[in-house]
Protein backbone atom coordinates (compact mmCIF):
# COMPACT_ATOMS: atom_id res chain seq x y z
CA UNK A 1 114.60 146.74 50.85
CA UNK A 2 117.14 149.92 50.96
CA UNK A 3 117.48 151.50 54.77
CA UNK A 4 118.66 155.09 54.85
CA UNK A 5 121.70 155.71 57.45
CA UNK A 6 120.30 157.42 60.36
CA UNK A 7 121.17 157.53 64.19
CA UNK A 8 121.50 154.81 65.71
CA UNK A 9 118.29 153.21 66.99
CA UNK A 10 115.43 150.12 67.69
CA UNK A 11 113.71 151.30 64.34
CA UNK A 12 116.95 151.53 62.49
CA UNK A 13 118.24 148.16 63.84
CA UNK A 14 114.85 146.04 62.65
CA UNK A 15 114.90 147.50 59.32
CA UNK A 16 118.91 146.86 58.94
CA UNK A 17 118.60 143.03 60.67
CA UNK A 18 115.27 142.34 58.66
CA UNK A 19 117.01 143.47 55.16
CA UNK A 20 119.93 141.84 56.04
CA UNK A 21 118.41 138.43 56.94
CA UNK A 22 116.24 138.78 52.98
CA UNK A 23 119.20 139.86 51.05
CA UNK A 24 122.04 137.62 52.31
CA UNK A 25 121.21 134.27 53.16
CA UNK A 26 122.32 131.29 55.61
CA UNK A 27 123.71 129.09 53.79
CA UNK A 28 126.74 126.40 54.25
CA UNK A 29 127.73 125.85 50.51
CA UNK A 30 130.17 128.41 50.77
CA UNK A 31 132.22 126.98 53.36
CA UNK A 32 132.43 123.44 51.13
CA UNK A 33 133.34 125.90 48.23
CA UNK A 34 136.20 128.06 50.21
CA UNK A 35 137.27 124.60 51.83
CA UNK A 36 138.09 123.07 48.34
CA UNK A 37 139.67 126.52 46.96
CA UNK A 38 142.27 125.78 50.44
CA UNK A 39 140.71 128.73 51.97
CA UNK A 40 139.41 129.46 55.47
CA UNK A 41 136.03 129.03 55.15
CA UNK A 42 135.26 132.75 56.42
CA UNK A 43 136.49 134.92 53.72
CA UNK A 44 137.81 138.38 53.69
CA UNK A 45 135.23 141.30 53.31
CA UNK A 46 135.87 142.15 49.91
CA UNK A 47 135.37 138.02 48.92
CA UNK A 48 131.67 137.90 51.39
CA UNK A 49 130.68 140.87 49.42
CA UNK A 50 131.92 139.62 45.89
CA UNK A 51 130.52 136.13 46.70
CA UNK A 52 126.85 137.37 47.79
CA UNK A 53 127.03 138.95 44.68
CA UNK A 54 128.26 136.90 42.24
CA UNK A 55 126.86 133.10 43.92
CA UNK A 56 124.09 134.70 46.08
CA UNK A 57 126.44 133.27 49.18
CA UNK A 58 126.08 134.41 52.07
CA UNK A 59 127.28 132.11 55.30
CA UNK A 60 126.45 130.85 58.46
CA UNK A 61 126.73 132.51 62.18
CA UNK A 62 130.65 133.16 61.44
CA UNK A 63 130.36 135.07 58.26
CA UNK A 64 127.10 136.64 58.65
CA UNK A 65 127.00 137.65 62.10
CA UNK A 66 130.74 138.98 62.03
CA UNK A 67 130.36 141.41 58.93
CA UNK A 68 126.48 142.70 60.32
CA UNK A 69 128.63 143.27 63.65
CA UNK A 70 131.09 145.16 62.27
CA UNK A 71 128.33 146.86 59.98
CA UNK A 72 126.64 148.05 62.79
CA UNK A 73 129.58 148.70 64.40
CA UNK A 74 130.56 151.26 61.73
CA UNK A 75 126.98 152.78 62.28
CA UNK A 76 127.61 153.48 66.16
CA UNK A 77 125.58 150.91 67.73
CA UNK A 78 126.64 149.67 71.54
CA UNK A 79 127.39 145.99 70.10
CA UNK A 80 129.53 143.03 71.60
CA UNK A 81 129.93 140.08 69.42
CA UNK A 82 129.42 136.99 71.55
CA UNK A 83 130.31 132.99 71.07
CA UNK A 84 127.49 131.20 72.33
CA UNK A 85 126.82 127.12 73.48
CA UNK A 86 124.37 125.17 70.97
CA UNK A 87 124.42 121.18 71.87
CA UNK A 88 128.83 121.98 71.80
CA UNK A 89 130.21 125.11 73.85
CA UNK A 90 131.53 128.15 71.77
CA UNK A 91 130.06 126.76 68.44
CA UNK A 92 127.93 129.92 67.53
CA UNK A 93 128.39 133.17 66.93
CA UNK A 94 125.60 136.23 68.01
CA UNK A 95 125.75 139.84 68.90
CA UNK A 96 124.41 141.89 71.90
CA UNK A 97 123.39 145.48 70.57
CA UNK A 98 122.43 147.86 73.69
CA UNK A 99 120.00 150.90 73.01
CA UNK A 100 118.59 152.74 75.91
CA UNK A 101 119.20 150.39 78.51
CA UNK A 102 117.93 147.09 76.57
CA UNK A 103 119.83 144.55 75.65
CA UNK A 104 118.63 142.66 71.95
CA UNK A 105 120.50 139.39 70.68
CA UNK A 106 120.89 139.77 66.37
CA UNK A 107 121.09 136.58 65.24
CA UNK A 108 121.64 136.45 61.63
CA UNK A 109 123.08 133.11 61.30
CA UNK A 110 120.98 130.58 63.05
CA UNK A 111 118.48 129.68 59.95
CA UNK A 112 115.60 130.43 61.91
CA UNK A 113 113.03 133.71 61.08
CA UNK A 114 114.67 136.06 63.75
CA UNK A 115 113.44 139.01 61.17
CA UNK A 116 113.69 141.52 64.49
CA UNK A 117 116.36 141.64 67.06
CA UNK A 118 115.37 139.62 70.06
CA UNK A 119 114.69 141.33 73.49
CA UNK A 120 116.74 140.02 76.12
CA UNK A 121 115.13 142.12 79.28
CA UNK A 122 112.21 139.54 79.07
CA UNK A 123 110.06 138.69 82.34
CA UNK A 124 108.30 135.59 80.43
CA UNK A 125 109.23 133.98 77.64
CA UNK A 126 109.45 135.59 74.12
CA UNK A 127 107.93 133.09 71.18
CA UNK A 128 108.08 133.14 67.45
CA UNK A 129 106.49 130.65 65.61
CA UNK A 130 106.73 129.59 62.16
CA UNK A 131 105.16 126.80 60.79
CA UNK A 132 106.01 123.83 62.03
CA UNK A 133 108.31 125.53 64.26
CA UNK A 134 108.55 127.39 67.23
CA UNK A 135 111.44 129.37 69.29
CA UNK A 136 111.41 130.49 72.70
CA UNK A 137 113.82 132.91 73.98
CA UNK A 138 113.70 132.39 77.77
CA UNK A 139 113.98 135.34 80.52
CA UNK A 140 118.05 135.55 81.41
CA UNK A 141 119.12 133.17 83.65
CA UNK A 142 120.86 134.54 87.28
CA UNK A 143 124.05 134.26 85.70
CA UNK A 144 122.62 136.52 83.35
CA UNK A 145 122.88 134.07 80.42
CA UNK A 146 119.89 133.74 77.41
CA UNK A 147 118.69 130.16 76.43
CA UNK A 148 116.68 129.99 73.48
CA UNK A 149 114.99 126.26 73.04
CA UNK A 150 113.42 125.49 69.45
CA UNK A 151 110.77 123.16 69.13
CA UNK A 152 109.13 120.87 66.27
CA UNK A 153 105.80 119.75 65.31
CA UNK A 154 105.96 120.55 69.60
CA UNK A 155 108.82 118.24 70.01
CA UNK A 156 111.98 119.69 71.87
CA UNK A 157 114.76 119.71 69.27
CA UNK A 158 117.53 122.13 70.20
C-alpha cells in the first residue's frame, strides 16, 4: 500500500497508520539480535530502515512508535509522543496526534489490530474485536487519562 504526501489529515493519518502497521511489523527478535551485537536494542534510523529491509524487522512500541512519530512529525501533524502504564508504569510507548480538535492515540507497537488511529473524545466505550480477542478503549478518565482493557475468549487479560 503506497500513500501519496498530502496535508495533513484523519484520511491521511488511517492510510499512513494502516500501511505502516502491514509493512513493518511488531516483533521482539530484533531487540535479542541488537542485544547480542552489544547494541541498544532501539537502533538508529538508518539501521530500523536497513533492518526492515534486509530481516523484515521491525520492533516493538520503542522502535515503531518513535520513527512513525517522528514520520508524522516530518509531515506536520499536531503529535506528542507519550509513555504510557501497562501492568508496570512508563513501560509503553504511544502517540497523541490532534486534528481539528480530536485527540487519536496511534499505537503501532502494541501487537494488537489498531489498523486506524483510536478516538480518544469517546462518550462510551470504543471496541475492536478480533477473533478471540477484544479491546476496549474507555471514555478519558477526569484526569483526562485513556485506559484501554483487552479481553480473551471474554476473560480480562490486560
Amino acid at each position: 500500500m503506497e500513500v501519496d504526501a498530502s496535508s495533513p489529515s484523519l484520511e491521511l493519518l488511517k492510510k499512513i497508520v494502516k500501511a505502516h502497521l502491514i509493512k513493518i511489523p511488531f516483533e521482539n527478535i530484533s531487540k535479542l539480535y541488537y542485544k547480542q551485537q552489544g547494541s541498544n536494542y532501539i537502533p538508529n534510523f538508518s539501521q530500523y530502515l536497513d533492518d526492515i529491509e534486509k530481516y523484515n524487522f521491525g520492533g516493538t512500541c520503542y522502535a515503531n512508535n518513535y520513527y512513525l512519530y517522528l514520520l508524522l512529525e516530518h509531515l506536520g501533524y499536531d503529535i506528542k509522543l507519550y509513555r504510557a502504564d501497562m501492568r508496570n508504569p512508563d513501560v509503553h510507548l504511544i502517540s497523541i496526534v490532534k486534528i481539528n480538535g480530536s485527540e487519536f492515540i496511534v499505537d503501532e507497537g502494541y501487537a494488537a489490530p489498531f489498523l486506524e488511529p483510536l478516538p480518544r473524545d469517546l462518550l462510551e466505550n470504543y471496541a475492536i474485536t478480533s477473533g478471540k480477542e477484544k479491546y476496549i478503549l474507555k471514555p478519558k478518565n477526569d484526569d483526562s487519562t485513556s485506559h484501554l482493557e483487552q479481553y480473551y475468549m471474554g476473560e480480562l487479560k490486560h
